[in-house]
N, C-alpha and C. Protein backbone atom coordinates (compact mmCIF):
# COMPACT_ATOMS: atom_id res chain seq x y z
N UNK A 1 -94.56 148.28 -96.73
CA UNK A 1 -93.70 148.57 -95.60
C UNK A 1 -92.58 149.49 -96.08
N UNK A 2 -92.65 150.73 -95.63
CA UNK A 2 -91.49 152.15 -95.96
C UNK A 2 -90.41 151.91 -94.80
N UNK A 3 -88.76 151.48 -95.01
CA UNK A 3 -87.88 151.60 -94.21
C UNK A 3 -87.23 152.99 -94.30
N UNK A 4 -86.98 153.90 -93.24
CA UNK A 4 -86.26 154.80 -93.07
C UNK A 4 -84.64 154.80 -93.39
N UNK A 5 -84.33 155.18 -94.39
CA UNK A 5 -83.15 154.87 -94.86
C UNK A 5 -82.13 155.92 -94.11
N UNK A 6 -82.63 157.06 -93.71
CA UNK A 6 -81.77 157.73 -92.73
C UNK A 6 -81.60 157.01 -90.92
N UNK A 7 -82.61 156.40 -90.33
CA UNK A 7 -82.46 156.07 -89.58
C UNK A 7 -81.55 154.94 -89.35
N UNK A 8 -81.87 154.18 -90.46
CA UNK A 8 -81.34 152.83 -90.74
C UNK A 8 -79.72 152.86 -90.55
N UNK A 9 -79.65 153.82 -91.59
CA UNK A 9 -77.59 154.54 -91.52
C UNK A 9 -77.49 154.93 -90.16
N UNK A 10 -78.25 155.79 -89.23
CA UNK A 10 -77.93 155.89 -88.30
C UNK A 10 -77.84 155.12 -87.09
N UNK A 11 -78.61 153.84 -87.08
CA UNK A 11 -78.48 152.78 -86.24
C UNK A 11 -77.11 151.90 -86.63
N UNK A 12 -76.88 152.03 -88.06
CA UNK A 12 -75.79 150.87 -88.66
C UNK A 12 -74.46 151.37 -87.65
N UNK A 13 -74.69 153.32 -88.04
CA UNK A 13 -73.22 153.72 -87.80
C UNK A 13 -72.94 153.42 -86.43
N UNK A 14 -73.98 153.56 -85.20
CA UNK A 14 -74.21 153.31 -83.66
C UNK A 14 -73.61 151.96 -83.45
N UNK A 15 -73.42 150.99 -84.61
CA UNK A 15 -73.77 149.36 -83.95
C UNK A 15 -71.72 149.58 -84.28
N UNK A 16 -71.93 149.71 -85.52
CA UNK A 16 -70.24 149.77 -85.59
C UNK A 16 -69.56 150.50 -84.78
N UNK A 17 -70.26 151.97 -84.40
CA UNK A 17 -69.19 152.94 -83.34
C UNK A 17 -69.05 151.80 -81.75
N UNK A 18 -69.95 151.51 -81.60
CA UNK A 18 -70.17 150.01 -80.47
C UNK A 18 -69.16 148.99 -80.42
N UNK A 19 -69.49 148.85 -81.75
CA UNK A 19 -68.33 147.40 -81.74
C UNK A 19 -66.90 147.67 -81.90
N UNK A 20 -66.43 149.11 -82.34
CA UNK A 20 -65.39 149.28 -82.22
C UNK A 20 -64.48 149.61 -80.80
N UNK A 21 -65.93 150.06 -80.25
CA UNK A 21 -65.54 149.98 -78.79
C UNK A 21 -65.10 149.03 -78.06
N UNK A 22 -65.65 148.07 -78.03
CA UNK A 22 -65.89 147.19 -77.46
C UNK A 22 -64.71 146.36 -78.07
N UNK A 23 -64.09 146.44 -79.01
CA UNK A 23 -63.20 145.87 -80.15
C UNK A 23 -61.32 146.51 -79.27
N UNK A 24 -61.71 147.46 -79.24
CA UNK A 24 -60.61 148.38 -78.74
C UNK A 24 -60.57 148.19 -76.87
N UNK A 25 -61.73 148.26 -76.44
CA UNK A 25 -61.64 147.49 -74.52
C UNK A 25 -61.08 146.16 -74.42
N UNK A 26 -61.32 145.66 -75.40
CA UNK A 26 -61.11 143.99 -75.64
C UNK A 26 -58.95 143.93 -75.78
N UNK A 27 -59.18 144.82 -76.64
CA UNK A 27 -57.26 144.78 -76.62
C UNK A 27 -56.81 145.71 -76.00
N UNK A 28 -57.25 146.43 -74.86
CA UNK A 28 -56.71 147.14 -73.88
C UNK A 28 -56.62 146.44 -72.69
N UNK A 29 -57.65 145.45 -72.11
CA UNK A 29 -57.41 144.85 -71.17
C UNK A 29 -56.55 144.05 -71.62
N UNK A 30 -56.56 143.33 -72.58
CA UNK A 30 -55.59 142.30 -73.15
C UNK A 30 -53.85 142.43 -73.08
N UNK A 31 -53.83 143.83 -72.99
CA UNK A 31 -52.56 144.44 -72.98
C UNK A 31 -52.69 144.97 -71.61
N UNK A 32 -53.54 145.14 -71.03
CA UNK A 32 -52.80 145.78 -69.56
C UNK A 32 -52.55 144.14 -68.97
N UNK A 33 -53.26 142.94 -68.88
CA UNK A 33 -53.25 141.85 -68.55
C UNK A 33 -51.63 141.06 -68.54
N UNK A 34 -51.50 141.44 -69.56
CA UNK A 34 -49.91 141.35 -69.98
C UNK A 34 -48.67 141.95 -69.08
N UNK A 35 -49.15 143.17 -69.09
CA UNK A 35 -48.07 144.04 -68.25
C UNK A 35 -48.62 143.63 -67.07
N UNK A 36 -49.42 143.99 -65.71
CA UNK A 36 -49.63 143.38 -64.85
C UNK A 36 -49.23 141.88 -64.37
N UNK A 37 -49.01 141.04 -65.31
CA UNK A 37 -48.80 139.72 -65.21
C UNK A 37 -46.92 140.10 -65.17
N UNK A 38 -46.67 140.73 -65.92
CA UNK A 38 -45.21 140.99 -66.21
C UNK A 38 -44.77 141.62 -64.69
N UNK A 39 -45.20 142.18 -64.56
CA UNK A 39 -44.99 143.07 -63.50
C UNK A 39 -44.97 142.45 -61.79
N UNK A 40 -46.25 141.71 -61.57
CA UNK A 40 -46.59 140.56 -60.46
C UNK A 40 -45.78 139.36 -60.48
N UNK A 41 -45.30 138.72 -61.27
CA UNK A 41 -44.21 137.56 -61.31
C UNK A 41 -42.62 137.53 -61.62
N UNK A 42 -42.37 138.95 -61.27
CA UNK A 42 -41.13 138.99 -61.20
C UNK A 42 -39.97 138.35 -60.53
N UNK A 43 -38.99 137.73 -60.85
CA UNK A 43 -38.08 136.96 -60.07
C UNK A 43 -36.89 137.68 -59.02
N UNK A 44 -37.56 138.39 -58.48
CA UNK A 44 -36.71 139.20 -58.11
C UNK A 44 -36.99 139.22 -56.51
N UNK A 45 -35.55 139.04 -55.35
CA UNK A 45 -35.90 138.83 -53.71
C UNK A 45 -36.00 140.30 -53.86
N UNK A 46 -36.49 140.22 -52.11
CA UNK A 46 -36.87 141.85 -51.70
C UNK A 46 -35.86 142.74 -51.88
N UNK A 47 -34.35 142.12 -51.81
CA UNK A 47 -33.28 143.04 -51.92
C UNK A 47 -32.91 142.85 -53.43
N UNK A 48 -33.74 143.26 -54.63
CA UNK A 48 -33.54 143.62 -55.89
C UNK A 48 -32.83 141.88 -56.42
N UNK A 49 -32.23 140.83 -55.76
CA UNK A 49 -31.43 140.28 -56.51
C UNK A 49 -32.21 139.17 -57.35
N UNK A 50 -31.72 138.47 -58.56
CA UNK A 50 -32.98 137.69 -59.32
C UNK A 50 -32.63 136.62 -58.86
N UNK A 51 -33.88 135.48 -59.03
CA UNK A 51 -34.08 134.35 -58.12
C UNK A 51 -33.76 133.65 -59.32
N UNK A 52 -32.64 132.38 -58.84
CA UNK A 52 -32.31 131.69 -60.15
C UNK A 52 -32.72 130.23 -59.60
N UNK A 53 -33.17 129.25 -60.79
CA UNK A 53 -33.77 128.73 -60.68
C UNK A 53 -33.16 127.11 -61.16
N UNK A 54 -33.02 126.16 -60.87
CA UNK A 54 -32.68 124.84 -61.54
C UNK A 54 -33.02 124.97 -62.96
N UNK A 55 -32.31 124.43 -63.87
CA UNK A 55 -32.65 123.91 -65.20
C UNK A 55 -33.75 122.71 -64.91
N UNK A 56 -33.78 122.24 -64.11
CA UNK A 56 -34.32 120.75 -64.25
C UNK A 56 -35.56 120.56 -63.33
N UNK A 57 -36.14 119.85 -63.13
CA UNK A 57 -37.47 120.16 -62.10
C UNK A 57 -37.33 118.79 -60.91
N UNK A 58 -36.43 117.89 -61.04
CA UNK A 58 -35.88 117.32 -59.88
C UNK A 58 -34.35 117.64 -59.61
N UNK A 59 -33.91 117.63 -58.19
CA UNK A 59 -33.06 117.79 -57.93
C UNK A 59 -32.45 117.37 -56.84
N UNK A 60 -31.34 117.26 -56.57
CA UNK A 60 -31.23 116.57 -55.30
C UNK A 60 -30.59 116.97 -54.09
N UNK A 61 -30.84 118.68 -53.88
CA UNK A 61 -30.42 119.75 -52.67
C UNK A 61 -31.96 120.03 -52.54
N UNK A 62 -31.57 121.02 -51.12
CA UNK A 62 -33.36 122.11 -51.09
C UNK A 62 -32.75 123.25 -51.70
N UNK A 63 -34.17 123.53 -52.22
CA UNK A 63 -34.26 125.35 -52.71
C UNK A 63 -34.14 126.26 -51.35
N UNK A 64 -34.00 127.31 -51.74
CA UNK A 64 -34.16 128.76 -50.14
C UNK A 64 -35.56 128.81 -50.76
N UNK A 65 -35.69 129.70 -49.73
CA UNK A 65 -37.14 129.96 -49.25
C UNK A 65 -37.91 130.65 -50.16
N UNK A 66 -36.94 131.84 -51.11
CA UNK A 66 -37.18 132.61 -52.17
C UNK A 66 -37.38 131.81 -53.29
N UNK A 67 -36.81 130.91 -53.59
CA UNK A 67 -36.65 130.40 -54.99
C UNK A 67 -38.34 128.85 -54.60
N UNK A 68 -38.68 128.92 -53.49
CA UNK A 68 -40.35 127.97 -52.85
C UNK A 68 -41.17 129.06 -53.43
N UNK A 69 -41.15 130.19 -52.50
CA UNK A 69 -41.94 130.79 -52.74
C UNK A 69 -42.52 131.30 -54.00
N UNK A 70 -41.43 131.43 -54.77
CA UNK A 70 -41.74 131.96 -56.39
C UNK A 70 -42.35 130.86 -57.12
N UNK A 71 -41.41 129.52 -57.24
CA UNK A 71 -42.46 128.18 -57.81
C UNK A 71 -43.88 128.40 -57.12
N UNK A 72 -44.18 128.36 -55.94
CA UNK A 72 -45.72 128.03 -55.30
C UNK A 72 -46.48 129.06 -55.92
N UNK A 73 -46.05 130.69 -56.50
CA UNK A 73 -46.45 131.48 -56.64
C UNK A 73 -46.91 131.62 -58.57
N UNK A 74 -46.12 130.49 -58.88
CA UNK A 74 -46.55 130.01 -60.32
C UNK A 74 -47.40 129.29 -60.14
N UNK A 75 -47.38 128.53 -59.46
CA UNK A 75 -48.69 127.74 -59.51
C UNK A 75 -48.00 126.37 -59.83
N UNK A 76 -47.17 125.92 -59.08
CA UNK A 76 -46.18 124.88 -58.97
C UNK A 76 -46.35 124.37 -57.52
N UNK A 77 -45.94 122.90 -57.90
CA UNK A 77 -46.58 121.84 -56.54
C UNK A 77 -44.78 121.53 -56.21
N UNK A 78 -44.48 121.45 -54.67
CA UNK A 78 -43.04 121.16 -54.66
C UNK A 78 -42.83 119.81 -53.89
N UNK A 79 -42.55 119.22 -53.82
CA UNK A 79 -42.36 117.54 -52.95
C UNK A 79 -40.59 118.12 -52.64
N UNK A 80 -40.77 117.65 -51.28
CA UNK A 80 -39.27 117.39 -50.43
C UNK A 80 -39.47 115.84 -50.08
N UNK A 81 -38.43 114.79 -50.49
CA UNK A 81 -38.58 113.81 -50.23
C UNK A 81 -37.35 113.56 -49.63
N UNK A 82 -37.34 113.45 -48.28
CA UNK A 82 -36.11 112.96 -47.19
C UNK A 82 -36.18 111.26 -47.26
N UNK A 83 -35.04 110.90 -47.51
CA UNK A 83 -35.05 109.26 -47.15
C UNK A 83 -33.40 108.99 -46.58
N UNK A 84 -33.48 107.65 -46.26
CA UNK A 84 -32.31 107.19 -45.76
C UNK A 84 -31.61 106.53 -46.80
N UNK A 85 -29.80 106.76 -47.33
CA UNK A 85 -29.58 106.02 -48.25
C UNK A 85 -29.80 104.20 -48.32
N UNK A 86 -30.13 103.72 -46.94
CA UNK A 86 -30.04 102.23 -46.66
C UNK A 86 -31.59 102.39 -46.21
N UNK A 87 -32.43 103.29 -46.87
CA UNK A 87 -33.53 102.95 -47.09
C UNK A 87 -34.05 101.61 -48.17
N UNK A 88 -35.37 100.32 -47.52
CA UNK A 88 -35.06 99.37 -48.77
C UNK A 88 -36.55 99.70 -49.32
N UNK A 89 -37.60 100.74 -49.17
CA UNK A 89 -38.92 101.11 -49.82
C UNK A 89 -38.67 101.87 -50.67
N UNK A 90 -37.29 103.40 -50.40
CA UNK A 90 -37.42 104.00 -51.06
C UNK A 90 -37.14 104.14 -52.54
N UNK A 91 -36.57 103.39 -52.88
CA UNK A 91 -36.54 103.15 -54.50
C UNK A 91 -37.60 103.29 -54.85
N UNK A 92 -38.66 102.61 -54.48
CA UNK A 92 -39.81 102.18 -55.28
C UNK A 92 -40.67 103.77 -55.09
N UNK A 93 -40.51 104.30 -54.19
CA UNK A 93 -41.18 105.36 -53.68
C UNK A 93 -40.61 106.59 -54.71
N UNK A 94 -38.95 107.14 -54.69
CA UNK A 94 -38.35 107.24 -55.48
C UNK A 94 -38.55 107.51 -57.04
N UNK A 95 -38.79 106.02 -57.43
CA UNK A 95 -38.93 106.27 -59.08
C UNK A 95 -40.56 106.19 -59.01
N UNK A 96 -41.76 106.58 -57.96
CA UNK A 96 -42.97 107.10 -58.69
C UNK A 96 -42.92 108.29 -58.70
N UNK A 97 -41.87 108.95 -57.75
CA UNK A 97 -42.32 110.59 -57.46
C UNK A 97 -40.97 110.78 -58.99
N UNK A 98 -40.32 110.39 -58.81
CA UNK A 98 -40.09 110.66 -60.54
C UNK A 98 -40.18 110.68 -61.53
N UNK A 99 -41.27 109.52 -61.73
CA UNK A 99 -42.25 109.18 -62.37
C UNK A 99 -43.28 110.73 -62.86
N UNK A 100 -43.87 110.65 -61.54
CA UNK A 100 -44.77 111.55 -61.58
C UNK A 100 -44.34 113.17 -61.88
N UNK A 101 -43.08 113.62 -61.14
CA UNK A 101 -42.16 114.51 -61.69
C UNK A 101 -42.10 114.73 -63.60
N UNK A 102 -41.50 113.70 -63.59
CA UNK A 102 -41.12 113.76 -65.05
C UNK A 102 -42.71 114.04 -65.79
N UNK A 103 -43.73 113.35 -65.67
CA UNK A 103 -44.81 113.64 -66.42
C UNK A 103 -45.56 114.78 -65.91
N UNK A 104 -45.56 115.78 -64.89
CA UNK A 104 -45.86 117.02 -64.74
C UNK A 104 -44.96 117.64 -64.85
N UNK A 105 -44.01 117.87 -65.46
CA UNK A 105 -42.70 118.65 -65.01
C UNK A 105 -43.09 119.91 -65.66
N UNK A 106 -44.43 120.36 -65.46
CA UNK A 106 -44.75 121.84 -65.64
C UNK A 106 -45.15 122.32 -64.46
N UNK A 107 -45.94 121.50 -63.75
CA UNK A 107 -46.14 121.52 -62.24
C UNK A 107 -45.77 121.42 -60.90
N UNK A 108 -44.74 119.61 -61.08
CA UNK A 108 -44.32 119.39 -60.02
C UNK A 108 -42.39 119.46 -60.06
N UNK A 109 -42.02 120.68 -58.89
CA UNK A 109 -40.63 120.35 -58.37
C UNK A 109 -40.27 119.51 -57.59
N UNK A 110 -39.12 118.54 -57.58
CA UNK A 110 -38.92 117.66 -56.56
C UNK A 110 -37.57 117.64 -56.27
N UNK A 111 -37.36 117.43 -54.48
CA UNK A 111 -36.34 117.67 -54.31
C UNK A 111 -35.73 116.42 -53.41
N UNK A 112 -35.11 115.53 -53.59
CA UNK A 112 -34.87 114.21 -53.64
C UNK A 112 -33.62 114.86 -51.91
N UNK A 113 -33.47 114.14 -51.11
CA UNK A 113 -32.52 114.39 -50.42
C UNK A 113 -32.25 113.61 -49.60
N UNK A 114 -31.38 113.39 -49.03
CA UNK A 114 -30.71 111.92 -48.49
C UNK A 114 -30.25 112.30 -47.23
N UNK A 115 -30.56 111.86 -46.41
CA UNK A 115 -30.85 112.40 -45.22
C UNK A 115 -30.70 111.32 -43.76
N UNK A 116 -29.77 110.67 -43.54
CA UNK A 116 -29.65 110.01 -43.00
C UNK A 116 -29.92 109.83 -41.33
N UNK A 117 -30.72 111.08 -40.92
CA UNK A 117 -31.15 111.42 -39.48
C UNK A 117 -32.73 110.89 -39.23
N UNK A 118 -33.10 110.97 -40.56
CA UNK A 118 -34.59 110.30 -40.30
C UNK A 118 -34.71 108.62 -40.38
N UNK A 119 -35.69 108.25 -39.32
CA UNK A 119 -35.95 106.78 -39.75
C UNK A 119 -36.65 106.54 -40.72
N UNK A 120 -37.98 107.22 -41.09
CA UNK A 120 -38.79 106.87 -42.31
C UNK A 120 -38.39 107.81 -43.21
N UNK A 121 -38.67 107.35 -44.62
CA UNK A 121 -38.71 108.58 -45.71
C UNK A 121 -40.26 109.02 -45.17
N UNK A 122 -39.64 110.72 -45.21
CA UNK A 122 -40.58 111.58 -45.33
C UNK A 122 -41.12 112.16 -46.83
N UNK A 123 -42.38 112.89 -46.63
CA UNK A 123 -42.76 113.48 -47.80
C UNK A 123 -43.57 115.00 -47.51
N UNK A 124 -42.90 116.10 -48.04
CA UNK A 124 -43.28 117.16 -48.05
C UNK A 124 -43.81 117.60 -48.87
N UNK A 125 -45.40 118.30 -49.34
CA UNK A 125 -45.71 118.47 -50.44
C UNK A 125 -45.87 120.02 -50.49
N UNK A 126 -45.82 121.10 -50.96
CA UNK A 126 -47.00 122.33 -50.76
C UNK A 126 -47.02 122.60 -51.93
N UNK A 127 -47.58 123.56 -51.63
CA UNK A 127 -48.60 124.30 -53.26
C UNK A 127 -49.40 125.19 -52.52
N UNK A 128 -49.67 126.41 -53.68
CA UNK A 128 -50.60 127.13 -53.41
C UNK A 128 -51.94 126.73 -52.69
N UNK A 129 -52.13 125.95 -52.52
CA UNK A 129 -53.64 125.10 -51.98
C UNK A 129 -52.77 124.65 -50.36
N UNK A 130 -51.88 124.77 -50.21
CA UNK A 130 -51.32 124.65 -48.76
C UNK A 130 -50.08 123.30 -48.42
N UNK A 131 -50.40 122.68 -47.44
CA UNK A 131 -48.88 121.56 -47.42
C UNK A 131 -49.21 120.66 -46.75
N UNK A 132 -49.04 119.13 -47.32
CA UNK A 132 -49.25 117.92 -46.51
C UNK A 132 -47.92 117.12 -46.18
N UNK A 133 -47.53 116.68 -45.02
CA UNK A 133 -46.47 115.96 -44.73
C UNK A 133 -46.93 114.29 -44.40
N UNK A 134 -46.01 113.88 -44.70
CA UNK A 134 -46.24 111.82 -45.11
C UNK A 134 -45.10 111.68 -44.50
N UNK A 135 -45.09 110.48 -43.60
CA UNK A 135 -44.00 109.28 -43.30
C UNK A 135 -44.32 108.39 -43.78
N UNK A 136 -43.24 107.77 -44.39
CA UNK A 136 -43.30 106.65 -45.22
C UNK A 136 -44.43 106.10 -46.30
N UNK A 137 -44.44 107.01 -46.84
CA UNK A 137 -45.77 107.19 -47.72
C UNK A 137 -45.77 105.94 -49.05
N UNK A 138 -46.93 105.41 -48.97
CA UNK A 138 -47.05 104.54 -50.12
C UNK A 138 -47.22 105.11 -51.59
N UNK A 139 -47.49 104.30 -52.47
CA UNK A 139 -47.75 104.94 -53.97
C UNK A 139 -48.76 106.09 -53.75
N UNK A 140 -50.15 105.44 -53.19
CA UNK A 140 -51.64 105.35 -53.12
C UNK A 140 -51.24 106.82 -52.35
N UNK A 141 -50.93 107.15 -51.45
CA UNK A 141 -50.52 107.80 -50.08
C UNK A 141 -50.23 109.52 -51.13
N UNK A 142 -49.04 108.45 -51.58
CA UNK A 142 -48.60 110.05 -52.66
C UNK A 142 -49.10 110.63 -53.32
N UNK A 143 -50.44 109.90 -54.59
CA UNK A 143 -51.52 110.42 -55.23
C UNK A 143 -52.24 111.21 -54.49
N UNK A 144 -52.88 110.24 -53.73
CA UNK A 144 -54.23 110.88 -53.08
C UNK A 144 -53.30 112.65 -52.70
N UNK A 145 -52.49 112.84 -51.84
CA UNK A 145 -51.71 114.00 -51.54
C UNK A 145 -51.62 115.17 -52.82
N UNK A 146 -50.94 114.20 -53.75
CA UNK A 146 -51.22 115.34 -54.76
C UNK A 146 -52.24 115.57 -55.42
N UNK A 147 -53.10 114.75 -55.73
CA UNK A 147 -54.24 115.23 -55.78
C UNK A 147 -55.02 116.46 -55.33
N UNK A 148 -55.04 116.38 -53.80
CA UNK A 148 -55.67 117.31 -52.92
C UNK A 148 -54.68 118.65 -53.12
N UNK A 149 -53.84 118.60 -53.32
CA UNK A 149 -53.20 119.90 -52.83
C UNK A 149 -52.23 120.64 -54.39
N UNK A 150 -52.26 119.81 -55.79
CA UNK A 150 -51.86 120.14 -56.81
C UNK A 150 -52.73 121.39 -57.32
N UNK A 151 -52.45 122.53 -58.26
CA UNK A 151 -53.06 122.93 -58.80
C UNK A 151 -53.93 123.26 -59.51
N UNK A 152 -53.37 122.23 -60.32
CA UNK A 152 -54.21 121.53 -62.03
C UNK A 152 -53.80 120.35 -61.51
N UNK A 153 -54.58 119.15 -60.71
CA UNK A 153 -54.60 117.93 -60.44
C UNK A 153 -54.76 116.99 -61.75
N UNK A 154 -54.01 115.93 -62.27
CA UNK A 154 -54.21 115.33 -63.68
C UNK A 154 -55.58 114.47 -63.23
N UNK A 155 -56.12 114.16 -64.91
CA UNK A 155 -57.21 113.70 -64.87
C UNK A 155 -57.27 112.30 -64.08
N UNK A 156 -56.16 111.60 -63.85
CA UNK A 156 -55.70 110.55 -62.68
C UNK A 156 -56.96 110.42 -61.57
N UNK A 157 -56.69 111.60 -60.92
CA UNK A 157 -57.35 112.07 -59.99
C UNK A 157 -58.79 111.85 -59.62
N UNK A 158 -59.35 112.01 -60.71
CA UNK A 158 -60.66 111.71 -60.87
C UNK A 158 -61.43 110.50 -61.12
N UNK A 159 -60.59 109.67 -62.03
CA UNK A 159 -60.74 108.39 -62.38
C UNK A 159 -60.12 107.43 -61.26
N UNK A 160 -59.62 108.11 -60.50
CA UNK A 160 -58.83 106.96 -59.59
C UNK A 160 -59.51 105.91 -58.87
N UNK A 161 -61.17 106.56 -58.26
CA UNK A 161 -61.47 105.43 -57.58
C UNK A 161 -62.75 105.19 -57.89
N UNK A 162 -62.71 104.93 -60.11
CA UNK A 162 -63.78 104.63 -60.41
C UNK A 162 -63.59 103.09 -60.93
């Protein structure tokens, strides 16, 4: 068996001119991906000014509409939780959504507010996946909700009603 030693070099040099291609598309998209991403998530309202943001991921005012829109647009789940201060459920209701706050606090904003015009605590959820509203929502009530409408839903979710 005679191998062509010229052809041979010439297929080698083809496979490398290839892979360098392909080597070099690979970190060009990689870098436009970057800038595009830089560019699309800017914090900035329509009138140039930058959207500032809580240090903390519960809080106990509402956000404006600019500073919703930009979380939902990360890919962040937001809960408005209206209750009455002489509410006697909401504690318990309370420390799960803080609960649950605190252990997504990459995901979920919450905005705790005291609200003494409503009879039940309410619950406002949205996210990119859209918005569910709860009166007087139980533990069970609040999962299942975030579940459906979180981004990256925790593995909770799945195991819940095995």
């Amino acid at each position: 068996m005679r191998i062509d030693l010229g052809k041979a070099l010439k297929k080698l040099k083809g496979v490398k001119l290839l892979s360098l291609l392909l080597l070099l598309l690979m970190l060009a998209s990689t870098v436009a991906g970057f800038v595009l991403q830089a560019f699309n998530w800017r914090r900035q309202t329509n009138d140039g000014q930058e959207i500032e943001l809580p240090d903390t991921n519960i809080i106990d005012y509402v956000l404006t509409a600019e500073q919703k829109d930009y979380l939902i647009r990360q890919g962040r789940t937001i809960i408005e939780y209206r209750y009455r201060l002489a509410c006697q459920d909401c504690a318990n209701q309370r420390i799960y959504l803080e609960s649950a706050a605190g252990e997504f606090s990459d995901q979920i904003f919450l905005q705790e507010i005291v609200d003494d015009t409503v009879t039940n605590s309410t619950l406002e959820i949205s996210s990119f996946y859209g918005r569910r509203s709860l009166a007087n929502p139980s533990n069970d009530d609040i999962l299942n909700a975030l579940c459906a409408i979180m981004a990256d839903p925790p593995v909770r979710c799945v195991t819940r009603n095995v």
